[in-house]
Protein backbone atom coordinates (compact mmCIF):
# COMPACT_ATOMS: atom_id res chain seq x y z
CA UNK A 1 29.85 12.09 -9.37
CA UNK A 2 30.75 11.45 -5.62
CA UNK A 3 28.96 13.44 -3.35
CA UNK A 4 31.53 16.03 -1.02
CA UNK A 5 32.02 16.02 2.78
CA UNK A 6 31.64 19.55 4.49
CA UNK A 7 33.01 20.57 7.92
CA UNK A 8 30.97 23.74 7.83
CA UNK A 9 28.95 23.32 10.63
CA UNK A 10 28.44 26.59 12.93
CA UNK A 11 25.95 25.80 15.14
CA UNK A 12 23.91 23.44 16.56
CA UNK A 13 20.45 23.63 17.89
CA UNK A 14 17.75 21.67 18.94
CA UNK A 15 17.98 19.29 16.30
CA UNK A 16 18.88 21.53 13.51
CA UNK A 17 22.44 22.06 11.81
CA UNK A 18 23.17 25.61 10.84
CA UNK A 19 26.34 25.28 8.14
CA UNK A 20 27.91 27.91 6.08
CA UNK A 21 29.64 28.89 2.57
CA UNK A 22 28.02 25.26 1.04
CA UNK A 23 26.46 25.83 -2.73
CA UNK A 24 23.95 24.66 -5.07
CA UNK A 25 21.83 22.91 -2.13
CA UNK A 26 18.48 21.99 -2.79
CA UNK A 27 15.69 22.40 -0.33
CA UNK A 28 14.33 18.93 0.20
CA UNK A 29 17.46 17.26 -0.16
CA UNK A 30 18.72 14.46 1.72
CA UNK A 31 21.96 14.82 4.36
CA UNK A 32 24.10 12.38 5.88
CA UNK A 33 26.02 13.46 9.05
CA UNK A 34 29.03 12.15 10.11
CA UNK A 35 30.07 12.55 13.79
CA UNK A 36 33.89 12.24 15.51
CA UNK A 37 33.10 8.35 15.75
CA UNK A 38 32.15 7.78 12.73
CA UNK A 39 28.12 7.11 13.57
CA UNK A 40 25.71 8.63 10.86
CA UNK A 41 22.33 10.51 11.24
CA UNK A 42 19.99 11.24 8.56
CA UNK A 43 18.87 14.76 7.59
CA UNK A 44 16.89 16.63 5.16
CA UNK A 45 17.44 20.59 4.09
CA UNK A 46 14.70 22.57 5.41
CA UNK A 47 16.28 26.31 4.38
CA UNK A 48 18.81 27.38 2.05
CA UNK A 49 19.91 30.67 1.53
CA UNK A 50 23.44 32.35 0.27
CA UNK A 51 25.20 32.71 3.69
CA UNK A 52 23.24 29.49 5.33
CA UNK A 53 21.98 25.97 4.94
CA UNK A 54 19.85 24.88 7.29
CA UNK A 55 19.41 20.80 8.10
CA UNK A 56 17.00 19.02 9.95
CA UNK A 57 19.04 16.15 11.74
CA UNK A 58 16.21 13.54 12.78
CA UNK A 59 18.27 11.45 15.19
CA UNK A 60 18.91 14.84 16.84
CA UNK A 61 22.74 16.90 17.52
CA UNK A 62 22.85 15.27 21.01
CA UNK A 63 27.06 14.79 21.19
CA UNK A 64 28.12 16.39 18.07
CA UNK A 65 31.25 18.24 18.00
CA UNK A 66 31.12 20.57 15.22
CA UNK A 67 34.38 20.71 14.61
CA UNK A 68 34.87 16.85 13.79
CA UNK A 69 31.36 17.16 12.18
CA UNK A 70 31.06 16.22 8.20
CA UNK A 71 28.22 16.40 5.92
CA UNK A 72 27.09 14.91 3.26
CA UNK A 73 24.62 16.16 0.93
CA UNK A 74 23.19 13.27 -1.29
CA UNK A 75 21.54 15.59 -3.81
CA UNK A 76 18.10 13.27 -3.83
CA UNK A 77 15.01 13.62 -1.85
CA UNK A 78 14.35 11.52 0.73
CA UNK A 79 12.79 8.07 -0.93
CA UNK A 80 11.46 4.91 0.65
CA UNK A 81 12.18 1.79 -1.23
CA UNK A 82 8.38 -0.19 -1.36
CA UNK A 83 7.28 -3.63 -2.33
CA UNK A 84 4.58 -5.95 -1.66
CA UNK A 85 7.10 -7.33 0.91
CA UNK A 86 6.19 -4.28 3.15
CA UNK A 87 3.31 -5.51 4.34
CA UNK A 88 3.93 -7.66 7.80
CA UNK A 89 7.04 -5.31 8.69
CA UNK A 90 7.65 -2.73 11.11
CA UNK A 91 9.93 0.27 10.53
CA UNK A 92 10.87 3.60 11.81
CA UNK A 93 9.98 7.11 10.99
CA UNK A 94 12.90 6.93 8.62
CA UNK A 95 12.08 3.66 6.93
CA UNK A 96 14.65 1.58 9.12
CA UNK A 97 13.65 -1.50 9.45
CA UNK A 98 12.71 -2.36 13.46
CA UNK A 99 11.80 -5.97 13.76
CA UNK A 100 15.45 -7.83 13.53
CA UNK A 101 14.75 -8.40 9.75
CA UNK A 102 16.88 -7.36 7.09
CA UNK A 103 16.37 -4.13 5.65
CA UNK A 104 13.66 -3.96 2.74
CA UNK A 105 15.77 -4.11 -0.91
CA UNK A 106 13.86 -3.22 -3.82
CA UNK A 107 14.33 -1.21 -7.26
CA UNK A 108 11.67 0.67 -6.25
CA UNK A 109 11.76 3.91 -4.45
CA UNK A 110 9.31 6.88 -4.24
CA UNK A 111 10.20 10.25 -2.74
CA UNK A 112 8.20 10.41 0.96
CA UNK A 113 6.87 13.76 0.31
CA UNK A 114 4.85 12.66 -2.79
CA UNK A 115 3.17 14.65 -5.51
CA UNK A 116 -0.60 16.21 -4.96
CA UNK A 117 -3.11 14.50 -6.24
CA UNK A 118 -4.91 16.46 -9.05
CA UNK A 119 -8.50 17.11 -7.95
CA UNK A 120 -10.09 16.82 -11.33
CA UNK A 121 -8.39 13.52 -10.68
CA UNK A 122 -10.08 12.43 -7.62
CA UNK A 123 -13.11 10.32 -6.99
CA UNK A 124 -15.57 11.26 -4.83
CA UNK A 125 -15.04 8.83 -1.96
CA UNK A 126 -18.35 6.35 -2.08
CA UNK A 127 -18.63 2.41 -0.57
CA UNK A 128 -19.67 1.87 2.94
CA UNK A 129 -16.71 0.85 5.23
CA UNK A 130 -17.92 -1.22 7.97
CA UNK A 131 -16.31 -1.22 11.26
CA UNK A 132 -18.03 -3.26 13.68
CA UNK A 133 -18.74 -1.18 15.80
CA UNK A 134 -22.50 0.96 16.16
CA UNK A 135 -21.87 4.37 17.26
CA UNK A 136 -19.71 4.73 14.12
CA UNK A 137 -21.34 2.38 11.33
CA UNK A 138 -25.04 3.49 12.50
CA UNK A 139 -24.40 6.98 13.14
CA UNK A 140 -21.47 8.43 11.95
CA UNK A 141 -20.55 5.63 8.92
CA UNK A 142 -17.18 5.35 7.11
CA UNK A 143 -16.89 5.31 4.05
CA UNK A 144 -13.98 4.25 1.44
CA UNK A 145 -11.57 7.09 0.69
CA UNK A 146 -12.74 9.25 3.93
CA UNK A 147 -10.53 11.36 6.40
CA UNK A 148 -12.21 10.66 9.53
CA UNK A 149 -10.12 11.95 13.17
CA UNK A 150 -10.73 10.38 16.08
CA UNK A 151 -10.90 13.13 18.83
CA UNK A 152 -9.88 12.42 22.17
CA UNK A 153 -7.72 13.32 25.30
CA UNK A 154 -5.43 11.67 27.48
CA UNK A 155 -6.49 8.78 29.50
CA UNK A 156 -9.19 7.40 26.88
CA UNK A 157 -9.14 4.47 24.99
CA UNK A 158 -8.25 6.16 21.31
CA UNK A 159 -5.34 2.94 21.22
CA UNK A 160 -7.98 0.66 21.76
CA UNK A 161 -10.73 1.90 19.39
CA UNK A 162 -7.82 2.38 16.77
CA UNK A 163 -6.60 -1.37 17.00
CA UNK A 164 -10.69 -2.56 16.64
CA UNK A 165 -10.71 -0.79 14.02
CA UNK A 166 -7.70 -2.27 12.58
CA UNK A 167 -9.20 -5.38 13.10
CA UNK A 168 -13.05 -5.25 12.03
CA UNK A 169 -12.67 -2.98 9.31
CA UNK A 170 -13.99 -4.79 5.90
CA UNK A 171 -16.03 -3.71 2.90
CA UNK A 172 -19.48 -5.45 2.17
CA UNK A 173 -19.76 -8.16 0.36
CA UNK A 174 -15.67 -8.34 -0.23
CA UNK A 175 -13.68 -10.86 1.29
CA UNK A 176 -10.40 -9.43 0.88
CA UNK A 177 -9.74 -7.45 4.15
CA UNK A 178 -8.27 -3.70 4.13
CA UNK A 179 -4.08 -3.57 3.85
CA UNK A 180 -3.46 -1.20 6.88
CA UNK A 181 -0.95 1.30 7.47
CA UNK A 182 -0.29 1.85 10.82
CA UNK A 183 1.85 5.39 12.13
CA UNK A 184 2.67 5.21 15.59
CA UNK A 185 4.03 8.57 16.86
CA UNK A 186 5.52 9.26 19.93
CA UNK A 187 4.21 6.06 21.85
CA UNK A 188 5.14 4.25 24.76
CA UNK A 189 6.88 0.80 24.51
CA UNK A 190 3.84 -0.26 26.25
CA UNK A 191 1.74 0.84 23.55
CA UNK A 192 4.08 -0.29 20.69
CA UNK A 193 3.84 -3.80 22.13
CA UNK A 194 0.33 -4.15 22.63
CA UNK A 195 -0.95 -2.48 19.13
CA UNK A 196 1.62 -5.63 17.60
CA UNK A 197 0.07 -8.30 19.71
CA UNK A 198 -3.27 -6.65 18.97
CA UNK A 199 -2.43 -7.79 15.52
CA UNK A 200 -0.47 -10.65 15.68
CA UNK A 201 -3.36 -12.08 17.87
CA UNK A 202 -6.28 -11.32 15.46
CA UNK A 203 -4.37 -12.54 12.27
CA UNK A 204 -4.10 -9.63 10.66
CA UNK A 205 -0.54 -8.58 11.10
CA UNK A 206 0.74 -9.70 7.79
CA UNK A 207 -1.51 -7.70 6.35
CA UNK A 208 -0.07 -4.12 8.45
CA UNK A 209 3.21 -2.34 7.98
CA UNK A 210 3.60 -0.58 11.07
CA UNK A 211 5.89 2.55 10.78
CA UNK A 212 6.61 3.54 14.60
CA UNK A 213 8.64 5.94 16.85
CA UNK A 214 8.57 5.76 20.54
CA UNK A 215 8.10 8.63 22.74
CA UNK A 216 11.72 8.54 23.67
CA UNK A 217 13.08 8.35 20.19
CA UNK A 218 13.87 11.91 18.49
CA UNK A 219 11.04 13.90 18.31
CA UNK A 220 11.98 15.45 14.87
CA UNK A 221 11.66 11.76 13.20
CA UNK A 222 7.83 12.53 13.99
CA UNK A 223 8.08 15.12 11.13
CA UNK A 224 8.72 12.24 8.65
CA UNK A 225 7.09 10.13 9.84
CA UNK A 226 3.61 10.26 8.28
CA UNK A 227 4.80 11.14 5.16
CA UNK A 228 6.73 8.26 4.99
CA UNK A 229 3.52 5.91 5.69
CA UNK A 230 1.73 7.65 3.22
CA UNK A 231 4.86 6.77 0.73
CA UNK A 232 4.24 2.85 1.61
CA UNK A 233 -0.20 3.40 1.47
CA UNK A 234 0.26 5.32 -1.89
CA UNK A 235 2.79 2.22 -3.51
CA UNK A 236 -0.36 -0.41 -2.21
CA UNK A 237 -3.36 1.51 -3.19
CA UNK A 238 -2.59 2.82 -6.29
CA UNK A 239 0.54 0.38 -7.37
CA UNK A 240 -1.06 -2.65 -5.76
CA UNK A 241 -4.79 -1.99 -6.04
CA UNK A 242 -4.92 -2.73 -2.34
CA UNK A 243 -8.01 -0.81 -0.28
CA UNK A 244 -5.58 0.56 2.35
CA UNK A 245 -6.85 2.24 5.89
CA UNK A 246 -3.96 4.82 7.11
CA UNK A 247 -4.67 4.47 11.15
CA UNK A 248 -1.82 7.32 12.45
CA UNK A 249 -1.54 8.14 16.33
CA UNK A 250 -0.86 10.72 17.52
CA UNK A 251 -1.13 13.72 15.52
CA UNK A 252 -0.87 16.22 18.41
CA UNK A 253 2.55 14.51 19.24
CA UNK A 254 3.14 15.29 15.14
CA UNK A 255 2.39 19.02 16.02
CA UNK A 256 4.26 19.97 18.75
CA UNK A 257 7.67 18.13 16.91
CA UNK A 258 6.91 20.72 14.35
CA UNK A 259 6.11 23.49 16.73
CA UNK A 260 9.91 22.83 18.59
CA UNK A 261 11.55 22.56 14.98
CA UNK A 262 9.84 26.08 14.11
CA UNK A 263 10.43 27.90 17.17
CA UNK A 264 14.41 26.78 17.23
CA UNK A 265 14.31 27.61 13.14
CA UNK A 266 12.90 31.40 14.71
CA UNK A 267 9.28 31.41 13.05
CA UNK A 268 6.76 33.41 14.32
CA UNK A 269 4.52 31.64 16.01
CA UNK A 270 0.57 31.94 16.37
CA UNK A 271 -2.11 30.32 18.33
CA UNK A 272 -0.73 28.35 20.79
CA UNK A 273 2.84 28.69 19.80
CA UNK A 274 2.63 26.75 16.94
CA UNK A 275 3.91 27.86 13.45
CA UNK A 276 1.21 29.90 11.33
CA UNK A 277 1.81 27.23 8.51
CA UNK A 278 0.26 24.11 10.94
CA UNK A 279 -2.93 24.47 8.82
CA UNK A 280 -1.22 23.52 5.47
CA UNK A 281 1.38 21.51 6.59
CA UNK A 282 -1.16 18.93 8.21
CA UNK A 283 -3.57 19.56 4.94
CA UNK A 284 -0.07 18.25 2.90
CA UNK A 285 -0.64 15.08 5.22
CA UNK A 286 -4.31 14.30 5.60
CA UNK A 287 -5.11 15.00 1.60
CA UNK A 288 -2.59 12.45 0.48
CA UNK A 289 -5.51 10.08 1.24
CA UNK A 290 -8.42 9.42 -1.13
CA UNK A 291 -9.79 8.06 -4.48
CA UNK A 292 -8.54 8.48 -8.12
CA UNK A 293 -10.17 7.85 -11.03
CA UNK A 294 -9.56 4.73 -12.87
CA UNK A 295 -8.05 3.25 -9.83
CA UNK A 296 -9.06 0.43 -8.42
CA UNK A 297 -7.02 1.19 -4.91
CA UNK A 298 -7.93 3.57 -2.22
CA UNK A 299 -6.51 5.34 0.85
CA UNK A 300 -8.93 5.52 3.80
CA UNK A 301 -7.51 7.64 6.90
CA UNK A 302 -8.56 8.19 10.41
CA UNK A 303 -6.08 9.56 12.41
CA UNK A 304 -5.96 9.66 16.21
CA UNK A 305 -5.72 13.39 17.91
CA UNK A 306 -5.72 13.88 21.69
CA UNK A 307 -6.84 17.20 22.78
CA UNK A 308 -4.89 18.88 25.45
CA UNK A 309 -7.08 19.55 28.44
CA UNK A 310 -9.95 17.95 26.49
CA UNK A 311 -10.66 21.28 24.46
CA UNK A 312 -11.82 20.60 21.44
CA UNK A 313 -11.09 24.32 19.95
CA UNK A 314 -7.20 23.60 20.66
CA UNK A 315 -5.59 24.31 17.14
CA UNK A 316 -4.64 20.73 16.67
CA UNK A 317 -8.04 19.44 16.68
CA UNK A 318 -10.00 22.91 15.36
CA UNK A 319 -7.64 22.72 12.20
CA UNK A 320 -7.63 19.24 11.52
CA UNK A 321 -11.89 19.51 11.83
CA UNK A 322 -11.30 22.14 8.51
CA UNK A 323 -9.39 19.62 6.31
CA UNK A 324 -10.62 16.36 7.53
CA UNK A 325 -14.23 15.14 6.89
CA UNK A 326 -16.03 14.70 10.25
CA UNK A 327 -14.74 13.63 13.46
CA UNK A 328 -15.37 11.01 15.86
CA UNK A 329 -15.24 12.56 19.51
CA UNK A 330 -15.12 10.63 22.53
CA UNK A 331 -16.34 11.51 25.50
CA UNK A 332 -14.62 11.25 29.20
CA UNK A 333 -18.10 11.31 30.80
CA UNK A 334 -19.03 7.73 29.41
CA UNK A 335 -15.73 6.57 29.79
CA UNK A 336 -16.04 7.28 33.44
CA UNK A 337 -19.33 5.13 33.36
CA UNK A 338 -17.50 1.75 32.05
CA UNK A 339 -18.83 2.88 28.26
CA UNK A 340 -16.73 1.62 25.64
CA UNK A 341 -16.24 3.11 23.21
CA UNK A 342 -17.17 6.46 24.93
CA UNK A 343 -18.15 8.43 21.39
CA UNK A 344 -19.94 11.21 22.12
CA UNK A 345 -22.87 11.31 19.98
CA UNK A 346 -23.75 15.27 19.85
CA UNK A 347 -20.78 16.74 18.42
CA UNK A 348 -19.38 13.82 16.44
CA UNK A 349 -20.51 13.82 12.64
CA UNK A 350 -19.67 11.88 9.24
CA UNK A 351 -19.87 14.72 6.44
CA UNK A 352 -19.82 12.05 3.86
CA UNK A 353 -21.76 9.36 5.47
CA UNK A 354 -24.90 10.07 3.45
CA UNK A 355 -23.18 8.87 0.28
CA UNK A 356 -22.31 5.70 1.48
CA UNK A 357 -25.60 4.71 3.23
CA UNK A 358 -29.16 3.53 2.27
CA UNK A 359 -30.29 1.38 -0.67
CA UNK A 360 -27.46 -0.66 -2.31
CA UNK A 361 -24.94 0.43 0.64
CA UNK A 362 -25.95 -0.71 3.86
CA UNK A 363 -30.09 -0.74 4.01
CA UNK A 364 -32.81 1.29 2.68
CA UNK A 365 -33.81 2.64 6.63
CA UNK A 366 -30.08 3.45 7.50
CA UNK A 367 -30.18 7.41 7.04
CA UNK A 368 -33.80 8.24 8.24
CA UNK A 369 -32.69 6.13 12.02
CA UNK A 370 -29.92 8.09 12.14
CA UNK A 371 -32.18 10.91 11.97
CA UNK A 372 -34.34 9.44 14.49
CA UNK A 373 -31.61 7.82 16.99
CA UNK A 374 -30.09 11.51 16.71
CA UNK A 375 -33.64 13.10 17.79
CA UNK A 376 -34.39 10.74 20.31
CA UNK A 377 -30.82 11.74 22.07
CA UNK A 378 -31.11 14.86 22.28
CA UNK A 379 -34.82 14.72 23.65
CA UNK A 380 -33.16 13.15 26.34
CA UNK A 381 -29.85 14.81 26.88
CA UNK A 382 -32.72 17.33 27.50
CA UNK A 383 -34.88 15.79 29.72
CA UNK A 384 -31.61 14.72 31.94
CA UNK A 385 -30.38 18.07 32.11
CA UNK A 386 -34.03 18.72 33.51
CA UNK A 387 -34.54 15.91 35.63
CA UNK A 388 -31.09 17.06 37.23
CA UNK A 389 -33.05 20.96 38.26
CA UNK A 390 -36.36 19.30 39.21
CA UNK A 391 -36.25 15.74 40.01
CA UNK A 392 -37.15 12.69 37.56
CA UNK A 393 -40.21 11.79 40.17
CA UNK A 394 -41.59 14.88 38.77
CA UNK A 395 -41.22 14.17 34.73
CA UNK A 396 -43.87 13.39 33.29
CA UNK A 397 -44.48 9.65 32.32
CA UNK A 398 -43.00 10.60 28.32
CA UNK A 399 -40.02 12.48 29.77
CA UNK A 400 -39.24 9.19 32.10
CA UNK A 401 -39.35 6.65 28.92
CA UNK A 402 -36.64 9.43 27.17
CA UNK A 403 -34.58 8.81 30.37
CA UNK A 404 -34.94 5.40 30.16
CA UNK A 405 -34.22 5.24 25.84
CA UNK A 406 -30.74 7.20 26.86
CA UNK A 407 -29.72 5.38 29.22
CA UNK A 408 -30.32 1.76 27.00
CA UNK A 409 -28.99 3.32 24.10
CA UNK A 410 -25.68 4.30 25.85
CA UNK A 411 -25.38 1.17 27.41
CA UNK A 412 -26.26 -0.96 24.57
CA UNK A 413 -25.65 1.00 21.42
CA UNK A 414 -22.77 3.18 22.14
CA UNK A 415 -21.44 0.68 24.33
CA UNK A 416 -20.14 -2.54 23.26
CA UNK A 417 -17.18 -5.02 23.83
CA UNK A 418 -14.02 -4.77 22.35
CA UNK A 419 -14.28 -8.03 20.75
CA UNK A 420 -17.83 -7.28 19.51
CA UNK A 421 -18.23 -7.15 15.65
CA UNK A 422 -21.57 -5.98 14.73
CA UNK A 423 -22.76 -6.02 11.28
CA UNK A 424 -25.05 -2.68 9.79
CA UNK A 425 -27.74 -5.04 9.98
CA UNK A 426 -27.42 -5.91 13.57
CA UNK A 427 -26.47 -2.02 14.59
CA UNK A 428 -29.46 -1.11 12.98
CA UNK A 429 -31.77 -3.69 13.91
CA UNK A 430 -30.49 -2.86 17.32
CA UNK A 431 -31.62 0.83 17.03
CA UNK A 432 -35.16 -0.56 16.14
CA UNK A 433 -35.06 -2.00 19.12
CA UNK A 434 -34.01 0.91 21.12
CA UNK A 435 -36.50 3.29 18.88
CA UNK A 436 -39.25 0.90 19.95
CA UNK A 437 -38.76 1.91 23.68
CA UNK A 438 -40.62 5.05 22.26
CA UNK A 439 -43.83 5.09 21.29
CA UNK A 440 -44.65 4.99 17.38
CA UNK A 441 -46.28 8.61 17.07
CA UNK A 442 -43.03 10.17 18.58
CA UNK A 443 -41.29 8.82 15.61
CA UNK A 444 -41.20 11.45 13.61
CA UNK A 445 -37.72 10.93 11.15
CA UNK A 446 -38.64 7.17 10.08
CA UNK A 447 -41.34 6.71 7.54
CA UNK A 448 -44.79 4.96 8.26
CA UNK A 449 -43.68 2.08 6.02
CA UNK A 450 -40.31 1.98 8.47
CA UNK A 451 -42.45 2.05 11.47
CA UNK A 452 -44.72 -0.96 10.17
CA UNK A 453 -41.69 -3.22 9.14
CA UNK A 454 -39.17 -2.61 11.83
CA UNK A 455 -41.17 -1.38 14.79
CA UNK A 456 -41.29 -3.94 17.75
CA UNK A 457 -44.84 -3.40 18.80
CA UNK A 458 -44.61 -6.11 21.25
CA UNK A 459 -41.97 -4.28 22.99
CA UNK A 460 -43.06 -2.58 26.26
CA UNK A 461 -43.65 1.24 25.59
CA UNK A 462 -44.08 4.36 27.84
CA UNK A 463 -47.95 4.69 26.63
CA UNK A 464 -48.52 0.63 28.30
């Protein structure tokens, strides 16, 4: 049956459409608006009620005259047709195809707010993910079917560390490279073009569908967005048996779209002004990734979220901590040094990194030096904050070699060049190295039989 037109539009707002006296509407459903010159927009029914329907417009209700406004109401969910001919393409947040290609035919469609994933379903997310880079494979390691944020604020290099990621990111002993979906929210043309050259460059760009919506675009599209990436990673992980890694940036622009849409839909706000439902709604986002049983596919996030004013209790950041499973943090400190990346070691933390380390992962050593690189740091965050009250000439000659271990191990370990690719086995023989500034009785995390096969007793110490 054809679907009707409706001139029942009230009011416009924002980018909602308020409409009247329309029944049997589902929530969910997908809308087609029709302005006075005959241009369409794309919608989806956020509220329905008997006196009011309530649509989300996501190209906005900039020009629309209500009276020469129809509607069409497609009775569907919103779908995104997928095929393997998705990777190397880059859409919008709508699935509109943005790279002068045709758009993507197939048979195949699956609604973009998908179906939860049973949790008696899931498997626990296992198989070290290496990145190339130390301060995340050494201390806070990746590992397949993970939700690990990048934290960050405005000004660092998040786009940067994102696209090395993209790049490096491999299994061990696999060939195959990770299929990557890549959400781009609210970015500048600037950024758009350099994460494509990023990847045209390294070779891997027929092996990323990039889904992305500039910061001048409609804001509301950012509310799809995601969940229409996830749409294309669930088709290749669990349809293709691809390893996918989800990269999305930025979720704080993700928020505040959702914050304007709830404020003009009259919520009551909470912290910060956002809706009381931001905790769920980005939960319905970030648990769409993982492992299922008797699949041999997987969905490996790490989204990027910049924290306004660099506070890391903002409720972007603080609620995404509760769903997600650790968070890299980065730190404007060593970025004002020339570090790169500038993690920040203390608060940043892998919750699932102990299941993907050690014997059979990555090497036997791996989670007692973590222990021990994480000791050693803090011994001298300590000592600096001393030396800064008394002076280092007055440290004693054990305090200096912990100034002089932090300061190597930021510049060496945590710092490393973009185009660096460091294996675990270099990142950790590297810590040796480091660890060996110490001397051996200090070593108190790493086992005698680790201290007599990795130590570098030639190295200079603080006792010579």
């Amino acid at each position: 049956m054809k679907e009707k037109e409706y001139r029942l539009a009230y009011a416009a707002r924002d980018a909602l459409l308020f409409l009247r006296g329309i029944p049997d509407v589902a929530l969910g459903d997908r809308v087609l608006v029709r302005d006075y010159a005959g241009r369409k927009r794309n919608g989806q029914v956020i509220r329905t009620s008997q006196d009011v329907v309530l649509v989300q417009i996501f190209e906005g209700t900039q020009d629309l005259d209500l009276e020469h406004t129809w509607v069409r109401f497609l009775e569907e969910p919103f779908e995104l047709p997928v095929s393997e001919d998705l990777l190397g393409r880059v859409f919008s947040g709508i699935g509109q195809a943005r790279d002068g290609r045709p758009p993507l035919i197939s048979s195949i469609k699956r609604n973009v707010n998908g179906s939860s994933i049973n949790p008696a379903a899931r498997a626990y997310p296992r198989e070290f993910i290496q990145t190339g880079i130390s301060s995340i494979d050494g201390l806070n390691s990746l590992v397949r079917g993970q939700k690990l944020p990048i934290f960050s604020g405005s000004g660092l290099p998040h786009n940067r560390l994102a696209a090395q990621i993209v790049r490096q990111a491999k299994l061990l002993g696999q060939e195959s490279k990770f299929s990557v979906v890549f959400a781009a929210m609210g970015v500048s043309y600037a950024d758009a073009r350099f994460f494509q050259q990023e990847f045209e460059s390294s070779g891997v760009l027929n092996n990323v569908v990039m889904f992305i919506n500039h910061a001048d675009d409609p804001p509301m599209e950012r509310l799809i967005l995601p969940r229409t990436a996830l749409t294309a990673a669930e088709y290749l992980a669990y349809d293709l048996d691809l390893h996918v890694l989800v990269v999305m940036t930025d979720m704080t622009y993700y928020a505040e779209a959702l914050r304007e849409i709830a404020t003009s839909k009259g919520d009551v706000p909470a912290r910060k002004g956002y809706p009381g439902y931001l905790y769920s709604d980005l939960a319905e986002i970030y648990e769409r990734a993982g492992r299922v049983k008797n699949r041999a596919g997987s969905i490996t996030m790490v989204p990027v979220v910049s924290m306004p004013s660099d506070d890391i209790t903002h409720p972007i950041p603080d609620l995404t901590g509760y769903i997600t499973e650790g968070q890299i943090v980065l730190s404007r400190e060593l970025h004002n040094q020339g570090i790169y990346p500038p993690v920040n070691v203390p608060p940043s933390l892998s919750r699932l990194m102990k299941d993907g380390i050690g014997k059979n992962y990555t090497r036997e050593d791996h989670g007692r030096v973590v222990n021990q690189l994480y000791a050693a740091y803090t011994r001298a965050l300590e000592v600096r904050n001393l030396a800064s009250i008394i002076g280092a000439e007055e440290l004693s000659e054990s305090d200096r070699g912990y100034l002089s271990f932090a300061e190597t191990f930021e510049k060496q370990f945590i710092g490393q060049g973009e185009e660096t690719d460091r294996s675990i086995i270099d990142t950790l023989t590297l810590a040796w190295e480091l660890l060996s500034i110490l001397p051996p009785d200090s070593l108190t995390r790493v086992s005698e039989a680790d201290i007599a096969k990795y130590y570098q007793s030639e190295k200079t110490t603080v006792n010579e």
